[in-house]
Protein backbone atom coordinates (compact mmCIF):
# COMPACT_ATOMS: atom_id res chain seq x y z
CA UNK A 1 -49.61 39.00 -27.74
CA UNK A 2 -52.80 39.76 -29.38
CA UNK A 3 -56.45 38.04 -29.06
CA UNK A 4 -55.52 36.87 -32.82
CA UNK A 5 -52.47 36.20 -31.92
CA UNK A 6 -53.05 33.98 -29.07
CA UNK A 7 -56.22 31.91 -30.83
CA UNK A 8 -53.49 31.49 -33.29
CA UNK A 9 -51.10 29.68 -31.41
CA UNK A 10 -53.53 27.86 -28.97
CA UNK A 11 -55.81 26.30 -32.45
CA UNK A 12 -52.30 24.80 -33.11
CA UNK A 13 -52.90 21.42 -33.58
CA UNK A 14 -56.32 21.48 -31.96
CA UNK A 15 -59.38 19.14 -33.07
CA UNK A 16 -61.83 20.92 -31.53
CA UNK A 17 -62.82 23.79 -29.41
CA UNK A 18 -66.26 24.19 -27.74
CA UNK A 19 -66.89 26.69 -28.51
CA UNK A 20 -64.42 28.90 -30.28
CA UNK A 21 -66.41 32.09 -29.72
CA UNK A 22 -66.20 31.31 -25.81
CA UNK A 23 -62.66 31.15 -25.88
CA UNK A 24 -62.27 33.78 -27.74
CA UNK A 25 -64.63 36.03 -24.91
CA UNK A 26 -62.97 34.82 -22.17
CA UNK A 27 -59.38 35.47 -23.54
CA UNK A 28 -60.43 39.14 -23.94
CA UNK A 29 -62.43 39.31 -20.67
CA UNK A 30 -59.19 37.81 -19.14
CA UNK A 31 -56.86 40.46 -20.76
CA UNK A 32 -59.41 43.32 -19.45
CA UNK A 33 -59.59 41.99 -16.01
CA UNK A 34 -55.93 41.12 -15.68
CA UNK A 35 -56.79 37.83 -13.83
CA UNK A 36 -55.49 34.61 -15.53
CA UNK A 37 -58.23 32.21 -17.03
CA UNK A 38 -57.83 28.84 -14.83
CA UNK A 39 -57.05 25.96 -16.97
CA UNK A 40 -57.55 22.57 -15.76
CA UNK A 41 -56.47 19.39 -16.88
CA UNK A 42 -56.98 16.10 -14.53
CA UNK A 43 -54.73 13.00 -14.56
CA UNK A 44 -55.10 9.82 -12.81
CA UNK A 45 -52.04 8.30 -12.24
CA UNK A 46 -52.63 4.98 -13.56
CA UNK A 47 -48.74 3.85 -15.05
CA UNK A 48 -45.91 5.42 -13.71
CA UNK A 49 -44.56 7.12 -17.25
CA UNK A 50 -45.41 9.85 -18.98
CA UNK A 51 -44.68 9.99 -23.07
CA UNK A 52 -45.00 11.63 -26.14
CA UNK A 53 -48.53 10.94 -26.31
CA UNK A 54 -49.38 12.48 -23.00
CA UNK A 55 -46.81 15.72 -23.75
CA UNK A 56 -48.99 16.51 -26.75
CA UNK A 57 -52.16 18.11 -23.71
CA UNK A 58 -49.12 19.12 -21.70
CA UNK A 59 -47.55 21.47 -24.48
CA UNK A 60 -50.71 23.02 -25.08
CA UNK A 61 -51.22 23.60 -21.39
CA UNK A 62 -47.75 25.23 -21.49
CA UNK A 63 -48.95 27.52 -23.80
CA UNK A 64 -51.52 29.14 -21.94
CA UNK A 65 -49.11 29.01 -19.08
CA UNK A 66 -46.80 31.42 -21.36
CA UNK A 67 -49.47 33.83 -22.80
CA UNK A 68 -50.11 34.34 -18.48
CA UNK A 69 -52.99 31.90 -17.55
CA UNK A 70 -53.14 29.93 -14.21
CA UNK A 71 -52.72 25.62 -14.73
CA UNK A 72 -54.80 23.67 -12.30
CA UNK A 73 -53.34 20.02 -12.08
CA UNK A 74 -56.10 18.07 -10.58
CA UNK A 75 -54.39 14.50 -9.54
CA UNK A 76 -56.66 12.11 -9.58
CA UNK A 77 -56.37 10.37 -6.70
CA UNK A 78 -59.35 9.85 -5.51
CA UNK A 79 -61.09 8.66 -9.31
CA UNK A 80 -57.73 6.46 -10.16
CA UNK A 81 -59.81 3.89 -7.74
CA UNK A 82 -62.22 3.72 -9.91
CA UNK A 83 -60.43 4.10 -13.44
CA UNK A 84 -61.02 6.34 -16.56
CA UNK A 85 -63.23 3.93 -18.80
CA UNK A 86 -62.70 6.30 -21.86
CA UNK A 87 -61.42 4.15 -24.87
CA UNK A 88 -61.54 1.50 -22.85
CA UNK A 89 -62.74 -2.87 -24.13
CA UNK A 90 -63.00 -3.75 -20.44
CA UNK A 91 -63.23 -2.36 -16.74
CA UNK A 92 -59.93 -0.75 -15.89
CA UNK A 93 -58.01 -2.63 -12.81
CA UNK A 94 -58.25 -0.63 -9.39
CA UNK A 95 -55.39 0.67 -8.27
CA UNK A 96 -54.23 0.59 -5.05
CA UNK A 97 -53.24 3.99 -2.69
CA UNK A 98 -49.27 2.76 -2.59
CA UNK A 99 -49.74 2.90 -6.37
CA UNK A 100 -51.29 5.84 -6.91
CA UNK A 101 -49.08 7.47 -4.95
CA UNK A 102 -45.96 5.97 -6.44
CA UNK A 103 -47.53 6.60 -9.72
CA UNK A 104 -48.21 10.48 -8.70
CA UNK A 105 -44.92 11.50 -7.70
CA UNK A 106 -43.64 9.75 -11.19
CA UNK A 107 -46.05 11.77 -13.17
CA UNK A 108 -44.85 14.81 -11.39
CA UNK A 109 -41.38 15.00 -11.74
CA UNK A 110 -41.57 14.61 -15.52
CA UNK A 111 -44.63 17.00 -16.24
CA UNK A 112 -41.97 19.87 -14.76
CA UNK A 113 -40.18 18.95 -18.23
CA UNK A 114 -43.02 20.25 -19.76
CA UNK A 115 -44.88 22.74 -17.59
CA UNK A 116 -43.44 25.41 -15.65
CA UNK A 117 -44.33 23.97 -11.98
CA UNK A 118 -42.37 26.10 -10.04
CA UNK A 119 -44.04 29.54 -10.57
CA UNK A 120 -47.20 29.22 -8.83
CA UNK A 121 -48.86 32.25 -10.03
CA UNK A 122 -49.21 30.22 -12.69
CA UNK A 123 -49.66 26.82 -11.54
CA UNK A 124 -51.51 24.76 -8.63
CA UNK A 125 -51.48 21.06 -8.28
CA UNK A 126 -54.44 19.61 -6.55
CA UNK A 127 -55.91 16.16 -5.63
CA UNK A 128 -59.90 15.59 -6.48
CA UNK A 129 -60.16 13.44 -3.12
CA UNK A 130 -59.71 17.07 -1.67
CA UNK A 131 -63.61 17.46 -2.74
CA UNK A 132 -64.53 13.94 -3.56
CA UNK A 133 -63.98 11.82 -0.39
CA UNK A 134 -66.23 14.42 1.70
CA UNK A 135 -69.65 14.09 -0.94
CA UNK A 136 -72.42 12.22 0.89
CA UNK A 137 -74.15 10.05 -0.83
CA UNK A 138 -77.49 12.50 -0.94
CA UNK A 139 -74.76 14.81 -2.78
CA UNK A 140 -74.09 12.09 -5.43
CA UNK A 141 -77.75 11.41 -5.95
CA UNK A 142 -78.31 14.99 -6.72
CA UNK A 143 -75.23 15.28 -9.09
CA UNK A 144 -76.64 11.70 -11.23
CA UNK A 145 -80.32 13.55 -11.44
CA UNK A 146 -78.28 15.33 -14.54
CA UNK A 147 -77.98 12.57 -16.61
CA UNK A 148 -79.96 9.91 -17.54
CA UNK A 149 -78.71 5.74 -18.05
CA UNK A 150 -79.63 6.43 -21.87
CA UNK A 151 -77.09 9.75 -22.04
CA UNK A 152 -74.36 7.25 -20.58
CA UNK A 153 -75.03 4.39 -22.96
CA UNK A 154 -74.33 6.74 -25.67
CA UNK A 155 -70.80 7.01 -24.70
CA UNK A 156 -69.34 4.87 -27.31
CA UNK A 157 -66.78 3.06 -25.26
CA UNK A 158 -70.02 1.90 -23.25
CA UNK A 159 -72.26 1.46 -25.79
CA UNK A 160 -69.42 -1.19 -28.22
CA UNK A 161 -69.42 -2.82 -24.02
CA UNK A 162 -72.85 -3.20 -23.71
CA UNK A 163 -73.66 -4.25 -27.05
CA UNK A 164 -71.20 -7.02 -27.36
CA UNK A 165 -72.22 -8.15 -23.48
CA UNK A 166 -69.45 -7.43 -22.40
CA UNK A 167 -69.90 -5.93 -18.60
CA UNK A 168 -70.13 -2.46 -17.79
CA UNK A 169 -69.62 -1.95 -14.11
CA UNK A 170 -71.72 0.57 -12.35
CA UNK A 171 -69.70 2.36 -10.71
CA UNK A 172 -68.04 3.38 -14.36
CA UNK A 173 -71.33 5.50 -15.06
CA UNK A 174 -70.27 7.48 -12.23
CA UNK A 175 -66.59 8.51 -13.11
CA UNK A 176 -67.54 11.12 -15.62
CA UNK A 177 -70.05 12.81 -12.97
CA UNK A 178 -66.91 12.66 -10.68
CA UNK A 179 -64.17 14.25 -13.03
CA UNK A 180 -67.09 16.98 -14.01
CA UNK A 181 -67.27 17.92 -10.32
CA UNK A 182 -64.02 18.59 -10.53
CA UNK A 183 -64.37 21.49 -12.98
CA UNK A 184 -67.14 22.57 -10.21
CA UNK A 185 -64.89 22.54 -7.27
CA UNK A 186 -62.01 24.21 -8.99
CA UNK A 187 -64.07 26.79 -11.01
CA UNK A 188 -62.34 25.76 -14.32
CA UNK A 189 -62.44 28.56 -17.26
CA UNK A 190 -61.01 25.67 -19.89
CA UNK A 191 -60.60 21.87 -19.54
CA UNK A 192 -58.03 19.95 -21.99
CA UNK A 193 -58.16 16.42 -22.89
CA UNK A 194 -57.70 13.98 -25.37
CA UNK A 195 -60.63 13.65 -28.55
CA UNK A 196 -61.36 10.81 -26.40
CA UNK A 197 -62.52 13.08 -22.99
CA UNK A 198 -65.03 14.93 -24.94
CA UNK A 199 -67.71 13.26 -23.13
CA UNK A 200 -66.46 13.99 -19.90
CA UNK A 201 -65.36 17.47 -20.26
CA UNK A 202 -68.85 18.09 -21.22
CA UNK A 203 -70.35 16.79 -18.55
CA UNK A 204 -68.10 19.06 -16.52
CA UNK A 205 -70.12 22.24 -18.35
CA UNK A 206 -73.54 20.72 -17.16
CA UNK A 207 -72.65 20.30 -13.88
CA UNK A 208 -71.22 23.81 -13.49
CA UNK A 209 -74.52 25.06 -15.35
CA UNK A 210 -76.67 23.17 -13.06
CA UNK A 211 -74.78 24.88 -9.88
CA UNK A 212 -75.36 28.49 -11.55
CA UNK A 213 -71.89 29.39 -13.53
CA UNK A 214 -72.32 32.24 -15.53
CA UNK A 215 -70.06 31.50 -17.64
CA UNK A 216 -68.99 27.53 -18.53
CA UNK A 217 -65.59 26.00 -18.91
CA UNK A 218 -64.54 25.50 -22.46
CA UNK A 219 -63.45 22.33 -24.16
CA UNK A 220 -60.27 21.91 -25.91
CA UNK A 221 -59.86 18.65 -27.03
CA UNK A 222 -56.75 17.22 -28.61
CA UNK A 223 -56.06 14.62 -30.98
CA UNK A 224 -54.66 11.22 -29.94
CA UNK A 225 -50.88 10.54 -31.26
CA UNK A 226 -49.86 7.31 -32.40
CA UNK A 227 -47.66 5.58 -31.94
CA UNK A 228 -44.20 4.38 -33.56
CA UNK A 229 -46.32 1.34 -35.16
CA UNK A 230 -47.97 4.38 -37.29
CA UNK A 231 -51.54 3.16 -36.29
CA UNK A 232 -52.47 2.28 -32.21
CA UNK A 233 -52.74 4.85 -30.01
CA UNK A 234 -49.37 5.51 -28.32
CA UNK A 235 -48.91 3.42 -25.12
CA UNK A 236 -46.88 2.23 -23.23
CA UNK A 237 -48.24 -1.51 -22.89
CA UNK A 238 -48.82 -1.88 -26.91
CA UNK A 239 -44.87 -0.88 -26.89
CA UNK A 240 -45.31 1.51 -29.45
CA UNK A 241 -44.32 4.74 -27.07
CA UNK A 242 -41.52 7.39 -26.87
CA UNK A 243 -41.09 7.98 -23.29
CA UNK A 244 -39.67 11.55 -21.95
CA UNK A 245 -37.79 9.77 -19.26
CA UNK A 246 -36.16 7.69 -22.06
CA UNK A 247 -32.01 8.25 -22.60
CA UNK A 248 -31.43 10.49 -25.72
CA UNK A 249 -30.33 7.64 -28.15
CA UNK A 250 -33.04 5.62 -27.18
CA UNK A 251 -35.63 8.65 -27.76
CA UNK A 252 -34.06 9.21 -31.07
CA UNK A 253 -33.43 5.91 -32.19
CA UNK A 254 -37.61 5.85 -31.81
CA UNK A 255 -38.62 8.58 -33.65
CA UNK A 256 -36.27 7.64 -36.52
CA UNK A 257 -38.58 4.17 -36.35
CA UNK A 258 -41.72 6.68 -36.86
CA UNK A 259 -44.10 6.13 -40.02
CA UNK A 260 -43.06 8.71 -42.36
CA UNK A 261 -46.81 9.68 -43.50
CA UNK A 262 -47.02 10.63 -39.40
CA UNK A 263 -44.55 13.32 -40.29
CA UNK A 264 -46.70 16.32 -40.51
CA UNK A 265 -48.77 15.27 -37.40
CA UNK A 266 -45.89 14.90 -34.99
CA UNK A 267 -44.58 18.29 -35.90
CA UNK A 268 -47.28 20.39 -35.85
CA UNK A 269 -48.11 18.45 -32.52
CA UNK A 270 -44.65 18.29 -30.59
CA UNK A 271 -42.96 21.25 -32.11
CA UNK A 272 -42.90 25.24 -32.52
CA UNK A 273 -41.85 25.18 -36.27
CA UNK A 274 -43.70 27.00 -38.48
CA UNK A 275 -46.53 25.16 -40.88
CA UNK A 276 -44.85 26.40 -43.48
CA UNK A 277 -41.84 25.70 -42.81
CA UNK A 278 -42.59 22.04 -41.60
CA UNK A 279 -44.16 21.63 -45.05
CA UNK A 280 -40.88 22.31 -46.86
CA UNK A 281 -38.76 20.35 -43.86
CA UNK A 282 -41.47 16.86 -44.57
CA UNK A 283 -40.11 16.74 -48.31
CA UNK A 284 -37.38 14.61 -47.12
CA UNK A 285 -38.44 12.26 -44.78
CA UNK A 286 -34.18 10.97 -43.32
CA UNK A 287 -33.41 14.66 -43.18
CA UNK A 288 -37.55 15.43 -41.67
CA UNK A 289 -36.96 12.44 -38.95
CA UNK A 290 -33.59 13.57 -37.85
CA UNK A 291 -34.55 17.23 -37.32
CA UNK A 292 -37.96 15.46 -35.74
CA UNK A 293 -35.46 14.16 -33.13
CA UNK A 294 -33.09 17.26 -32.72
CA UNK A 295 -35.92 19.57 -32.16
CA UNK A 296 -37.70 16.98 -29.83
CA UNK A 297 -34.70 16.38 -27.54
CA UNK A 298 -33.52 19.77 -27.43
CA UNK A 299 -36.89 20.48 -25.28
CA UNK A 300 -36.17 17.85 -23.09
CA UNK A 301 -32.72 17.38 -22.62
CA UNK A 302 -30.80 20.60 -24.41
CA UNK A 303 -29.27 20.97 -28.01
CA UNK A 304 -25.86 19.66 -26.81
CA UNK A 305 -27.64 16.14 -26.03
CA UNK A 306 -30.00 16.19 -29.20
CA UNK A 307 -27.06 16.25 -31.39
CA UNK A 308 -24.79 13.75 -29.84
CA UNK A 309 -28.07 11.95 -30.00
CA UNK A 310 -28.21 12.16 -33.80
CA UNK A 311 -24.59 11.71 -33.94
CA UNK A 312 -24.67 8.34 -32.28
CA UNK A 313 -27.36 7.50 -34.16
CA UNK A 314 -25.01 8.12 -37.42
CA UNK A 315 -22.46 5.79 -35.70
CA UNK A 316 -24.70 2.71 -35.17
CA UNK A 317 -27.31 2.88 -37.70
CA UNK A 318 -24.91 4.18 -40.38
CA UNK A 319 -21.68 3.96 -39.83
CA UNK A 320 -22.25 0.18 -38.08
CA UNK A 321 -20.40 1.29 -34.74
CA UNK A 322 -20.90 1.20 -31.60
CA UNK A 323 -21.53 4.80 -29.70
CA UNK A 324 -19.16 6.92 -28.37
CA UNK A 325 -19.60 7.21 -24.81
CA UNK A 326 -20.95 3.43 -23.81
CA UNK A 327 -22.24 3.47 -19.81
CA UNK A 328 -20.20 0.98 -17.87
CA UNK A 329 -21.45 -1.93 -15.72
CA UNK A 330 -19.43 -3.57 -12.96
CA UNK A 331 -20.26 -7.36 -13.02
CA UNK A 332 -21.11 -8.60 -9.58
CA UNK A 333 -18.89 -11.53 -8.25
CA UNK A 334 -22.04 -13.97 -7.74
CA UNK A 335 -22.71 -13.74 -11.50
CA UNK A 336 -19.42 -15.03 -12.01
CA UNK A 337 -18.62 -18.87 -12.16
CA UNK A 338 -15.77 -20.24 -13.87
CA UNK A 339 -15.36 -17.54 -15.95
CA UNK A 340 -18.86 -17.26 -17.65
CA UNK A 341 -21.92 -15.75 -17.35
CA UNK A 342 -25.08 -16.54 -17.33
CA UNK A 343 -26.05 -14.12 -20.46
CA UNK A 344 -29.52 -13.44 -19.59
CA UNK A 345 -28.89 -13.04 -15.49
CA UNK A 346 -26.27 -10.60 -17.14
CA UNK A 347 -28.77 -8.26 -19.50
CA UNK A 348 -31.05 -7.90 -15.89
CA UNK A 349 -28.74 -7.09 -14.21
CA UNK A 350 -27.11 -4.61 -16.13
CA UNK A 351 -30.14 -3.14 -17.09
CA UNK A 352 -30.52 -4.27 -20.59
CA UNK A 353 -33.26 -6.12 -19.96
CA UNK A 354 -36.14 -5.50 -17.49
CA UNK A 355 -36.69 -9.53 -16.54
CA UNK A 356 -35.25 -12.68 -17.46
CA UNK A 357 -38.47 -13.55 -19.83
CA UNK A 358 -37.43 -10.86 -21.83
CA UNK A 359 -33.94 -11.64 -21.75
CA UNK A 360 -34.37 -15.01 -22.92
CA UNK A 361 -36.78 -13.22 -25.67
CA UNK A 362 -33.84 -11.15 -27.19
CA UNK A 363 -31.59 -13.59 -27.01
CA UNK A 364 -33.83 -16.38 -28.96
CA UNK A 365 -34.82 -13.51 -31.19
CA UNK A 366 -31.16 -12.82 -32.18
CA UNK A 367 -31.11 -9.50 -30.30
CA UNK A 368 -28.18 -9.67 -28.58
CA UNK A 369 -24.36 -8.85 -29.77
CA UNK A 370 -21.09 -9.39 -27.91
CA UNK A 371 -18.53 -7.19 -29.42
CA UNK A 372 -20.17 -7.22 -32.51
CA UNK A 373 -20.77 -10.50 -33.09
CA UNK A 374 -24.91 -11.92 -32.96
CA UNK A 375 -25.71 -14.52 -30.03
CA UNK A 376 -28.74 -16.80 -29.54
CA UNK A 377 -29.65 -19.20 -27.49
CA UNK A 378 -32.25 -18.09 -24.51
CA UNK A 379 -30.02 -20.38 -21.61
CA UNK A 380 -26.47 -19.50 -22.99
CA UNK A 381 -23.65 -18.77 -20.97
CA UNK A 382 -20.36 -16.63 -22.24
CA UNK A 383 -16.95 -16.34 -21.22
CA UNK A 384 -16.52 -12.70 -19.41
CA UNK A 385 -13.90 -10.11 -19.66
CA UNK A 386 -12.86 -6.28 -19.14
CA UNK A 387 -14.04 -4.66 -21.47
CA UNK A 388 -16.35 -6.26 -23.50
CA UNK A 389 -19.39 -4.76 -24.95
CA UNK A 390 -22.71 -6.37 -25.13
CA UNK A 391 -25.67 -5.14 -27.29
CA UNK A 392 -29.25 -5.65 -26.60
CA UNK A 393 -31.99 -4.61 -28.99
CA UNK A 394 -30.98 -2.09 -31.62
CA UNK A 395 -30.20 0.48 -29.05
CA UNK A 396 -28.59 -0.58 -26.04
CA UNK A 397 -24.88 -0.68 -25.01
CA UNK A 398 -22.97 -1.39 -22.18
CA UNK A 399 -19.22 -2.03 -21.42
CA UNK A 400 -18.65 -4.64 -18.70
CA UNK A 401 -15.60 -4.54 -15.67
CA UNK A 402 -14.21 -6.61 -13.86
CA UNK A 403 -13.35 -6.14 -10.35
């Protein structure tokens, strides 16, 4: 592929690159040299998921993996103690090492949906406590000389903190000094983030400046993707997300939920159709949303999936019937007495529900259908049988058995 080529596909959906020109010299230097350009993009592992929102850095990632360019995962093990404070109202909680580490190997068996993480010509996973736990503190000194308390307080995440009194930890100041050594120690050509790393990806470009690079690591920021509420950032605690480990009907069921003026965005974001193409596709926006889905779960879970996806879809939303193929759930014996369950203790422990509190929520909320029929009542109690199917939320099926 050619240099306009390539700056072609990699602008994609990009809000902006700093600087263009760079790229552009270091894409042709690369394809002189024959020696990939080193891409790095750093995670901490601070929730064990990974979703749409996070996929949209990852795709673009993968595309400089396929046009022959080396991914650096940087894990950040060693800054997830302190916490990212980018977008963030308050100090992020600490996590602890048995989380991070939980956390990490979570992260890293769902990136490989997304990156190619088994070639390692062109990728390398790393931890930043590789470099970071070894810095004395004269080293940490030297790296804060480049900034001053006045550069930091323009952040605005800090600044909205600081002006509304609401504390702004000290240690914070140091976490984008930290994640900018990190481009240092790994010798990073390009850095990708979110629109809301741009501070710290630049700080990455000082500090390789002030150690003598010739030539600094470009910035390639992303925009943020919200989420199915049409207007907070996607995450996973505002409950607004589309998770990649999700099952196919619940992935689809979501983005058929999606605004329809976010349309255009989550194409030309989480898809290889053509603009113009997409621009013809958005005129409908059932028949858009559907082939939304079908294209979105083909990448993750093949075409075969994707359309029994949309078919079940069809069969519940449309057609008012349950899905085909409905998982099935062996009631245990202790949940059992006198014929009846207890209907919450059931939804747990089935998996419909991921604690009582929100058991009880569905069922008050009128979320809950036994063989069709609505239930309420957040301490009710229902005669069990083979066979019966029990729906929770607008998505979620199970058959029960008896043993």
């Amino acid at each position: 592929m050619g240099l306009v080529e390539s700056m072609g596909l990699l602008k994609r959906g990009v809000t902006e690159i700093i600087s263009e020109k760079e790229l552009e010299l270091k894409l042709q230097s690369s394809a002189k040299s024959k020696i990939p350009l080193r891409i790095k993009l750093g995670i901490d592992p601070t929730a064990p998921d990974i979703h749409l929102g996070h996929s949209v850095v990852l795709r673009k990632l993968r595309q400089f993996q396929d046009l022959g360019h080396r991914v650096i995962l940087i894990i950040g093990d060693f800054t997830a103690r302190i916490g990212d404070p980018s977008g963030r109202s308050e100090t992020r909680k600490v996590l602890t090492e048995s989380e991070i580490k939980s956390n990490t190997q979570t992260y890293l068996d769902q990136i490989g949906k997304i990156l190619d993480t088994k070639n390692k010509e062109c990728f390398e996973l790393r931890y930043n406590s590789e470099w970071l736990s070894p810095l004395t503190f004269q080293k940490v000194i030297e790296l804060s000389h480049q900034f001053t308390v006045a550069q930091l307080l323009e952040r605005e995440d800090f600044k909205k903190r600081y002006d509304s009194g609401k504390p702004v930890g000290l240690h914070e100041f140091f976490y984008p000094i930290m994640q900018g050594f990190d481009s240092v120690a790994i010798k990073a050509d390009v850095e990708l983030g979110g629109t809301d790393q741009k501070f710290n990806i630049l700080v990455g470009r000082e500090l390789q400046r002030a150690h003598g690079f010739e030539s600094l690591q470009i910035a390639v920021l992303m925009p943020i993707l919200e989420g199915t509420d049409g207007v907070q950032k996607m995450s996973k605690s505002l409950g607004n997300y589309i998770g990649i480990h999700e099952s196919p009907d619940e992935m689809f069921g979501k983005v058929m939920s999606i605004p329809d003026h976010l349309m255009p965005k989550y194409f030309e974001l989480l898809t290889t159709i053509p603009l113009d193409e997409m621009k013809k596709v958005i005129e409908n926006p059932r028949t858009c949303k559907a082939k939304l889905g079908e294209m979105i779960l083909e990448s993750y879970y093949g075409k075969e999936s994707a359309l029994k996806a949309a078919e079940n879809f069809e069969r519940i939303f449309r057609e008012k019937k349950p899905p085909e193929n409905i998982p099935e759930f062996m009631v245990p014996v202790d949940l059992i007495q006198d014929d009846l369950v207890v209907v919450s203790k059931l939804l747990v422990s089935s998996g419909l529900a991921p604690s009582v509190r929100e058991a009880k929520r569905l069922l008050i909320q009128g979320g809950v259908e036994i063989d069709g029929e609505p239930i309420s009542g957040e301490n009710m109690t229902t005669p069990v049988r083979d066979g019966m199917v029990i729906r929770a939320g607008k998505r979620r099926f199970i058959r029960l058995r008896i043993g």
